[in-house]
Protein backbone atom coordinates (compact mmCIF):
# COMPACT_ATOMS: atom_id res chain seq x y z
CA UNK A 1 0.00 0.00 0.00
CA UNK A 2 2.56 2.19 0.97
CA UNK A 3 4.56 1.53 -1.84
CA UNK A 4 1.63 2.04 -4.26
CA UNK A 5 0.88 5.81 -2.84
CA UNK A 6 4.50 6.12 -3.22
CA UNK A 7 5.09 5.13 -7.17
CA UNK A 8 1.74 6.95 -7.44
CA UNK A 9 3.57 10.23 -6.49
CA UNK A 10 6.71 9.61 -8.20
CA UNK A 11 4.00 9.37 -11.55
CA UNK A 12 2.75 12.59 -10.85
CA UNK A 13 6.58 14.32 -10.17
CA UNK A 14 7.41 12.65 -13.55
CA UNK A 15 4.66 14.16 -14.81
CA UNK A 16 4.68 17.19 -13.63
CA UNK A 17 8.59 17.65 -14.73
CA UNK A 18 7.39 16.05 -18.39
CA UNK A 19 4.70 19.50 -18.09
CA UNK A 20 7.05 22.02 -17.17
CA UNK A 21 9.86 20.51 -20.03
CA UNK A 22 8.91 22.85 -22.69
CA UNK A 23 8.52 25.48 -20.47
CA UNK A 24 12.35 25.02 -19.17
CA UNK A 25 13.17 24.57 -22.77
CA UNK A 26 11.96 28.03 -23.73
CA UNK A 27 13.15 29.75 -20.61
CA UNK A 28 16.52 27.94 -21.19
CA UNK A 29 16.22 29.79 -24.75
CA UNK A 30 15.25 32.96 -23.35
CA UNK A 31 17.72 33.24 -21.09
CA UNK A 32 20.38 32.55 -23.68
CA UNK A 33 18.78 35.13 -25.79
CA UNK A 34 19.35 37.43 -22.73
CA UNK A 35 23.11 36.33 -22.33
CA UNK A 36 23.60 37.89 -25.91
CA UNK A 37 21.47 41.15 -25.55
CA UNK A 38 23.21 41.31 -22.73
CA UNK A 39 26.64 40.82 -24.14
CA UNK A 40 25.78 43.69 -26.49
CA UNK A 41 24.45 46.15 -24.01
CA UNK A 42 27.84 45.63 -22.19
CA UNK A 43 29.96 46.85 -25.10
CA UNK A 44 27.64 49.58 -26.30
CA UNK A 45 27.44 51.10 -22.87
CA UNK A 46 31.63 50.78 -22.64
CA UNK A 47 32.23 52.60 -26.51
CA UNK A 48 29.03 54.95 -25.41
CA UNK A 49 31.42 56.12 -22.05
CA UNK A 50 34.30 56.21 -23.93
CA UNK A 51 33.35 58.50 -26.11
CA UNK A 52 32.76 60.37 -23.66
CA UNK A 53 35.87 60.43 -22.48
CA UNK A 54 35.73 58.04 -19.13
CA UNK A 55 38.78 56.75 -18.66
CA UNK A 56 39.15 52.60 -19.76
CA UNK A 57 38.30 51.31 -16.09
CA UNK A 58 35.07 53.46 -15.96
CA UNK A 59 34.30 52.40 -18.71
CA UNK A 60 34.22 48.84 -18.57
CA UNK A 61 32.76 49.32 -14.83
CA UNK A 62 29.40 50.96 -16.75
CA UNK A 63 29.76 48.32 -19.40
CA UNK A 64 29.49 45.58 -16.63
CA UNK A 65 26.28 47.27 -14.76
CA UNK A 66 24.33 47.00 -17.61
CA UNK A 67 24.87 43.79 -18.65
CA UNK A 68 24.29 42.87 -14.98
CA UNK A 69 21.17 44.67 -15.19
CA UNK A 70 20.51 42.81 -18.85
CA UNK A 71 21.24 39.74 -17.05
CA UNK A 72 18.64 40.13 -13.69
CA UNK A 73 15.76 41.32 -16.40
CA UNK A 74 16.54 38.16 -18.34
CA UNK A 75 16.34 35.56 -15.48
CA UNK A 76 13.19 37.08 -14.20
CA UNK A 77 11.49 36.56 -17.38
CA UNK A 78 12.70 33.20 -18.12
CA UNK A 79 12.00 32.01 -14.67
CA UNK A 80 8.42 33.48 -15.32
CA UNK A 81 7.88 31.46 -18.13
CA UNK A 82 9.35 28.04 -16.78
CA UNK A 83 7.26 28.50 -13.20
CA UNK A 84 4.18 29.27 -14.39
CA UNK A 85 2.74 29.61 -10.82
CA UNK A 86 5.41 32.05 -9.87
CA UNK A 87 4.57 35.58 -11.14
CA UNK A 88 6.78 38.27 -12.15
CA UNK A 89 5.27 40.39 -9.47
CA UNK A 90 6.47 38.01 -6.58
CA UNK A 91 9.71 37.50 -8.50
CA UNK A 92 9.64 41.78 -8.24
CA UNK A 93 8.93 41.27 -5.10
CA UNK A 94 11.32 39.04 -3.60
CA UNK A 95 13.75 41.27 -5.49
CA UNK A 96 12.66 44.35 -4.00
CA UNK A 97 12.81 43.28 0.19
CA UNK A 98 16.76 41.75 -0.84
CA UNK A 99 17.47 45.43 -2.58
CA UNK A 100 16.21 46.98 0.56
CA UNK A 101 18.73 44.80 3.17
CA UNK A 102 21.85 45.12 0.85
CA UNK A 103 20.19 48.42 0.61
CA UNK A 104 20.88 48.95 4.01
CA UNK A 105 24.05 46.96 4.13
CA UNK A 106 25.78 48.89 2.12
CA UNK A 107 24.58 52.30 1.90
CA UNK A 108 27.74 54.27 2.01
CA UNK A 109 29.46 51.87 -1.12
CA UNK A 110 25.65 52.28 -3.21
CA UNK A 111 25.71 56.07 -2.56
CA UNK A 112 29.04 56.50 -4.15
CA UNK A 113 28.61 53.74 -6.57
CA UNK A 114 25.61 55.69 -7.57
CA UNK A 115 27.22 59.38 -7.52
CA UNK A 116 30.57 57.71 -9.99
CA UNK A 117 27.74 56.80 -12.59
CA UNK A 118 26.40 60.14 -12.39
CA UNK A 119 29.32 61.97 -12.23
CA UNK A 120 30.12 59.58 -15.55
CA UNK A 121 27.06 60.85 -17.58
CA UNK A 122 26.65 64.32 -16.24
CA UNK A 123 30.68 64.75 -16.62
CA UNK A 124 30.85 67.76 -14.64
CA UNK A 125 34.59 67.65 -15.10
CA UNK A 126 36.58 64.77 -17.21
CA UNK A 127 39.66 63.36 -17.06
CA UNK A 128 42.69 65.82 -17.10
CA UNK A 129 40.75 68.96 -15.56
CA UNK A 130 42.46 70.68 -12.65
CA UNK A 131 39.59 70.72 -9.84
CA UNK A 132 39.22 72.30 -6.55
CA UNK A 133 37.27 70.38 -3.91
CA UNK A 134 37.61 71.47 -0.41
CA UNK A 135 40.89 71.64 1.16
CA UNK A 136 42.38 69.44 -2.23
CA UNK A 137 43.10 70.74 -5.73
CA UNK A 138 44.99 68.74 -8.52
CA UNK A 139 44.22 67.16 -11.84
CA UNK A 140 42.19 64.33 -12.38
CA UNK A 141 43.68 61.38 -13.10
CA UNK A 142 40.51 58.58 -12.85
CA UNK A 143 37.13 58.53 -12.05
CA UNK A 144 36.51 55.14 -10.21
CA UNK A 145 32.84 54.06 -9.55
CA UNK A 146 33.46 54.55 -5.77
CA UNK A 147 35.65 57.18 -5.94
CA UNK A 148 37.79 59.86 -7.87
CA UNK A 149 41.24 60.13 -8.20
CA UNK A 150 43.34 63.35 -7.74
CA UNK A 151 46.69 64.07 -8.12
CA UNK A 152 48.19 67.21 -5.87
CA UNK A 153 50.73 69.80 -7.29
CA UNK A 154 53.55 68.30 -5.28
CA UNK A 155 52.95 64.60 -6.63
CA UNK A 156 50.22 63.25 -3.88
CA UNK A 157 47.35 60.77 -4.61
CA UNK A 158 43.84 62.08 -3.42
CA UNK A 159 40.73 59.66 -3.86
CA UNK A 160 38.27 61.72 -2.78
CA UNK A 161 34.39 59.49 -2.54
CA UNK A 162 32.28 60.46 -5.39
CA UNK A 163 29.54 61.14 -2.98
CA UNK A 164 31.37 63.82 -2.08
CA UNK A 165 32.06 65.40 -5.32
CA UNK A 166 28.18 64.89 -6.50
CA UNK A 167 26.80 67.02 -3.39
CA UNK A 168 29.25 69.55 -2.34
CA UNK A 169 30.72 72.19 -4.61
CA UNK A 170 34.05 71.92 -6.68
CA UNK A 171 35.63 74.50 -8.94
CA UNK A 172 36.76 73.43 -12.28
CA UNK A 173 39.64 75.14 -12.68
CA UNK A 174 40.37 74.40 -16.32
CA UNK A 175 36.43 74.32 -17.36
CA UNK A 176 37.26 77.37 -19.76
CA UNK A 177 39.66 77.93 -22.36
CA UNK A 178 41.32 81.32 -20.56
CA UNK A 179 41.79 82.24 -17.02
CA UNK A 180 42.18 85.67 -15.15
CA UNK A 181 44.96 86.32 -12.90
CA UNK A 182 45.32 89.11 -10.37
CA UNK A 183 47.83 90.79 -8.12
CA UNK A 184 48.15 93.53 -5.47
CA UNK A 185 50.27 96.19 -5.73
CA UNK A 186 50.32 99.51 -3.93
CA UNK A 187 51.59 103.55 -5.15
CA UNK A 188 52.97 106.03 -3.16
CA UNK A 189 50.42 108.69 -2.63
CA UNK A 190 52.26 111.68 -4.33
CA UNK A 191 52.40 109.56 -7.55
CA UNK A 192 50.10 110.04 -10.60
CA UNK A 193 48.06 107.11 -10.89
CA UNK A 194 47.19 107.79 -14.50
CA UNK A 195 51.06 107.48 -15.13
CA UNK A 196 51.38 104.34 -12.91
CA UNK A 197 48.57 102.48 -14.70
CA UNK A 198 49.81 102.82 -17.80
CA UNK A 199 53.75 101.74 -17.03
CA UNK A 200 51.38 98.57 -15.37
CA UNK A 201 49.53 98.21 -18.18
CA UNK A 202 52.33 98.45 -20.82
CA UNK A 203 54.87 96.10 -18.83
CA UNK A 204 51.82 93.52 -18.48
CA UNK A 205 51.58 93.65 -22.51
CA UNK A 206 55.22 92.84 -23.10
CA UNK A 207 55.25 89.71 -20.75
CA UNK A 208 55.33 86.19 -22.23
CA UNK A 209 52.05 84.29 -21.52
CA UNK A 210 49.33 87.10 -21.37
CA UNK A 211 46.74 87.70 -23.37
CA UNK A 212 46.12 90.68 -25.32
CA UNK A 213 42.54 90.12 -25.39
CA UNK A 214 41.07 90.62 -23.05
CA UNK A 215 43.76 93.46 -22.47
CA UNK A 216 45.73 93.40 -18.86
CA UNK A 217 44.52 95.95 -17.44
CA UNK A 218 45.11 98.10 -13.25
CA UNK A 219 42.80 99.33 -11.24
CA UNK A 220 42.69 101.64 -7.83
CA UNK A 221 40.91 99.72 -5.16
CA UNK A 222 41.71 101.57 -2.68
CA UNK A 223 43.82 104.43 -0.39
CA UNK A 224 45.94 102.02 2.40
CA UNK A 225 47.55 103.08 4.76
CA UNK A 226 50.91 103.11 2.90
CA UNK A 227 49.59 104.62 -0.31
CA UNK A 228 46.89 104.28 -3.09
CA UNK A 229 46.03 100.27 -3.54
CA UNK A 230 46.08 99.08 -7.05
CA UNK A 231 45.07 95.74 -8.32
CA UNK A 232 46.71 94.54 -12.08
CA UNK A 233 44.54 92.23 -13.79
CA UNK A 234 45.56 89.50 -16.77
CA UNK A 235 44.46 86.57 -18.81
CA UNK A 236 46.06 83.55 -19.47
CA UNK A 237 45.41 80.61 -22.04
CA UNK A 238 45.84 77.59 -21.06
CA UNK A 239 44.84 78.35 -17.53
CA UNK A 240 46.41 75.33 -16.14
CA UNK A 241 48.09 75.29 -12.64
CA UNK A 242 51.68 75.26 -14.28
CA UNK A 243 50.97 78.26 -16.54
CA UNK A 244 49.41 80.73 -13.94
CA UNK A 245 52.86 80.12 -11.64
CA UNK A 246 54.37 81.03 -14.57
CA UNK A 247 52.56 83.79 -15.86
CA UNK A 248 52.40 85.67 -12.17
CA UNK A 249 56.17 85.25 -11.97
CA UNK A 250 56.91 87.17 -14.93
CA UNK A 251 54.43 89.68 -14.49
CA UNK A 252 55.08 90.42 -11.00
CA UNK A 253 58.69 91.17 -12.10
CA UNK A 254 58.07 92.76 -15.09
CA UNK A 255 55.44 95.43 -13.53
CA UNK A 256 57.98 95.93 -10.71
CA UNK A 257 60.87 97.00 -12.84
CA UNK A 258 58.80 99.20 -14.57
CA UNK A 259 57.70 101.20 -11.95
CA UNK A 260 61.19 101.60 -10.33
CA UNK A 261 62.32 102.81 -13.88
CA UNK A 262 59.76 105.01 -14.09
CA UNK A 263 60.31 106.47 -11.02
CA UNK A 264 57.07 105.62 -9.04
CA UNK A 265 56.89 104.18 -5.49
CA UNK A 266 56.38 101.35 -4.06
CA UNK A 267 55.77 102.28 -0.23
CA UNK A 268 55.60 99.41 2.31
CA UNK A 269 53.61 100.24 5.51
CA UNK A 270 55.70 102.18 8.36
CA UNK A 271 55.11 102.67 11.96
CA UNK A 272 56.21 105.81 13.85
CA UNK A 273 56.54 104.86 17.84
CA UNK A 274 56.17 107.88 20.47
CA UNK A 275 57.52 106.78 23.84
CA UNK A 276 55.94 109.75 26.50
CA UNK A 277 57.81 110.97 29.39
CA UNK A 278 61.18 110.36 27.39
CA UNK A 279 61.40 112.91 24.78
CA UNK A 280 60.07 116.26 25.77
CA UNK A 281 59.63 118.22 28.63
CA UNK A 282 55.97 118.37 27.82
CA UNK A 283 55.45 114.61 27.75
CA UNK A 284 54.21 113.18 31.21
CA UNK A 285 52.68 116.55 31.22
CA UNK A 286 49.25 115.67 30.62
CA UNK A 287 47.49 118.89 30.65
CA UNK A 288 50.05 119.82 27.58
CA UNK A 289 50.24 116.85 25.40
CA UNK A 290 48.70 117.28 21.91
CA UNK A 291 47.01 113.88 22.66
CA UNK A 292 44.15 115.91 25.08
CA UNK A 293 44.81 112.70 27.48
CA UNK A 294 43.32 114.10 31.26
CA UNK A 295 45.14 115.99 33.43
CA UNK A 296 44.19 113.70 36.38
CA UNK A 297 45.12 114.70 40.63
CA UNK A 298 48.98 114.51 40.11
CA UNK A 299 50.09 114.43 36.55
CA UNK A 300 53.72 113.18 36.38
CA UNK A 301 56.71 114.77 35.55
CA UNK A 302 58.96 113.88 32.49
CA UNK A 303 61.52 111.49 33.78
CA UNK A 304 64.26 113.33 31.27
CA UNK A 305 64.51 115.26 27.95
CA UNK A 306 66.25 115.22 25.06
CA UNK A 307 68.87 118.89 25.21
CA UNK A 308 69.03 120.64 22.12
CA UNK A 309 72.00 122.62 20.96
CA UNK A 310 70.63 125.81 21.97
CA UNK A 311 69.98 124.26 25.48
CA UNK A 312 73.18 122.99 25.92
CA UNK A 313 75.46 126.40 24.54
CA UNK A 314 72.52 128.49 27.42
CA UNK A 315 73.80 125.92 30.05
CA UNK A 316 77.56 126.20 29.89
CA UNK A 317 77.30 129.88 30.02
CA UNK A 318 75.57 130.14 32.86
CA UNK A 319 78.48 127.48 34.31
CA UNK A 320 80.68 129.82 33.28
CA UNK A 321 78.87 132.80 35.16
């Protein structure tokens, strides 16, 4: 009996397997049809990014998301079709509570993994641009899926998490063809500013590197306390790190020789130090001192005072008396 009810269920497994063989068969097909799609979606997405100028790696890191992507889409359909009784909806499903754990698992490595692709389509800076992001600035040398790679002006690898770069602000340095460059300088006040701009001006258009259009040009930005503040302006092309160094160095020195040939000062500031109750017989005086300070109970005496010639000829004759 027992052994009856059990070759009577091994019938209907056979059976059912027999059912669901062209079902596999198909799915089998499917799938394999998937494989190739996918194969293709893989290197269309790779020549698509580089094209685009993302570097090899990147590439092939977008190529293989998609056809992972082409892949998942592809087993859910054929598993649809060889379990009839499973739905795509509960395949969906079951897909959508394990995306939510690793979800949750790995929410730091998604969010950059996410913010690389972006930053890989939107290109907000490629592959050789100078960038400033925070504290760091340097060229970049990769764009990684978690992260982007910078290289410092003195030779230092950055990666710096692409999550970062996506949300806070960077400065392309090198997003334009030309870049303006701008120094301090500072006049004596007796000098003609008219005359100093254009010895500026003229010494900025004879130095290697700057642009003559747009023309250098200086402007008055202020009166400091050592003189009248001026502030020379130029344009470079390219306006790469190397290049600005460069370009500031010689204009700097240029502008500087100018104005000393051309007679015009270049003050620094200066301090002038009064020590009271040292110098003259009105200081410790307060009810004399040009400062208005208060005479107070008992102001104090000047401790000594400088004699001046006339002081000291008055004092031997009356020795000599």
């Amino acid at each position: 009996m027992i052994f009856s009810e059990a070759l009577g269920r091994l019938e209907e497994l056979g059976r059912s397997a027999v059912a669901l063989l062209p079902g596999l068969a198909i799915a089998l097909v499917l799938f394999g049809i998937g494989l190739l799609i996918a194969k293709g979606v893989r290197a269309a997405v790779r020549r698509a990014a580089e094209l685009r100028d993302a570097s090899p790696g990147s590439a092939s890191v977008l190529g293989r998301i998609a056809g992972g992507v082409t892949v998942l889409v592809s087993f859910l359909v054929a598993a649809s079709v060889a379990f009839p009784s499973v739905s795509a909806a509960d395949l969906f499903n079951l897909l959508g509570i394990g995306g939510v754990a690793i979800g949750f698992a790995f929410r730091d490595v998604l969010q950059n993994l996410l913010a690389g692709i972006l930053i890989l389509l939107t290109r907000p800076f490629v592959i050789g641009d100078q960038i400033r992001a925070g504290s760091h600035e340097g060229t970049v040398e990769d764009v990684w899926v978690r992260a982007t790679v910078l290289r410092t002006y003195d030779n230092q690898r950055v990666l710096i998490p692409n999550a970062t770069l996506f949300v806070d602000k960077i400065t392309v340095i090198t997003a334009h063809d030309k870049r303006r460059l701008a120094f301090p300088l500072t006049i004596g006040n007796g000098d003609d500013i008219r005359e100093a701009r254009r010895v500026i001006v003229e010494a900025l258009q004879g130095t290697e590197g700057v642009l003559s259009d747009p023309p250098p040009e200086a402007l008055v930005t202020g009166l400091g306390a050592a003189g009248v503040d001026m502030t020379a302006r130029l344009w470079i092309d390219p306006p790469r790190r190397r290049d600005a160094v460069d370009a500031l160095d010689h204009a700097i020195s240029n502008v500087k020789e100018a104005l000393t040939a051309a007679g015009i000062d270049l003050p620094y500031p200066t301090s002038q130090v009064l020590f009271h109750d040292q110098t003259e017989e009105t200081d410790g005086d307060r009810s004399r001192q040009r400062e208005g300070w208060p005479a107070g109970k008992a102001p104090p005496r000047a401790r000594w005072r400088v004699l001046r010639e006339d002081d000291a000829t008055d004092r031997r004759t009356e020795e000599r008396a």
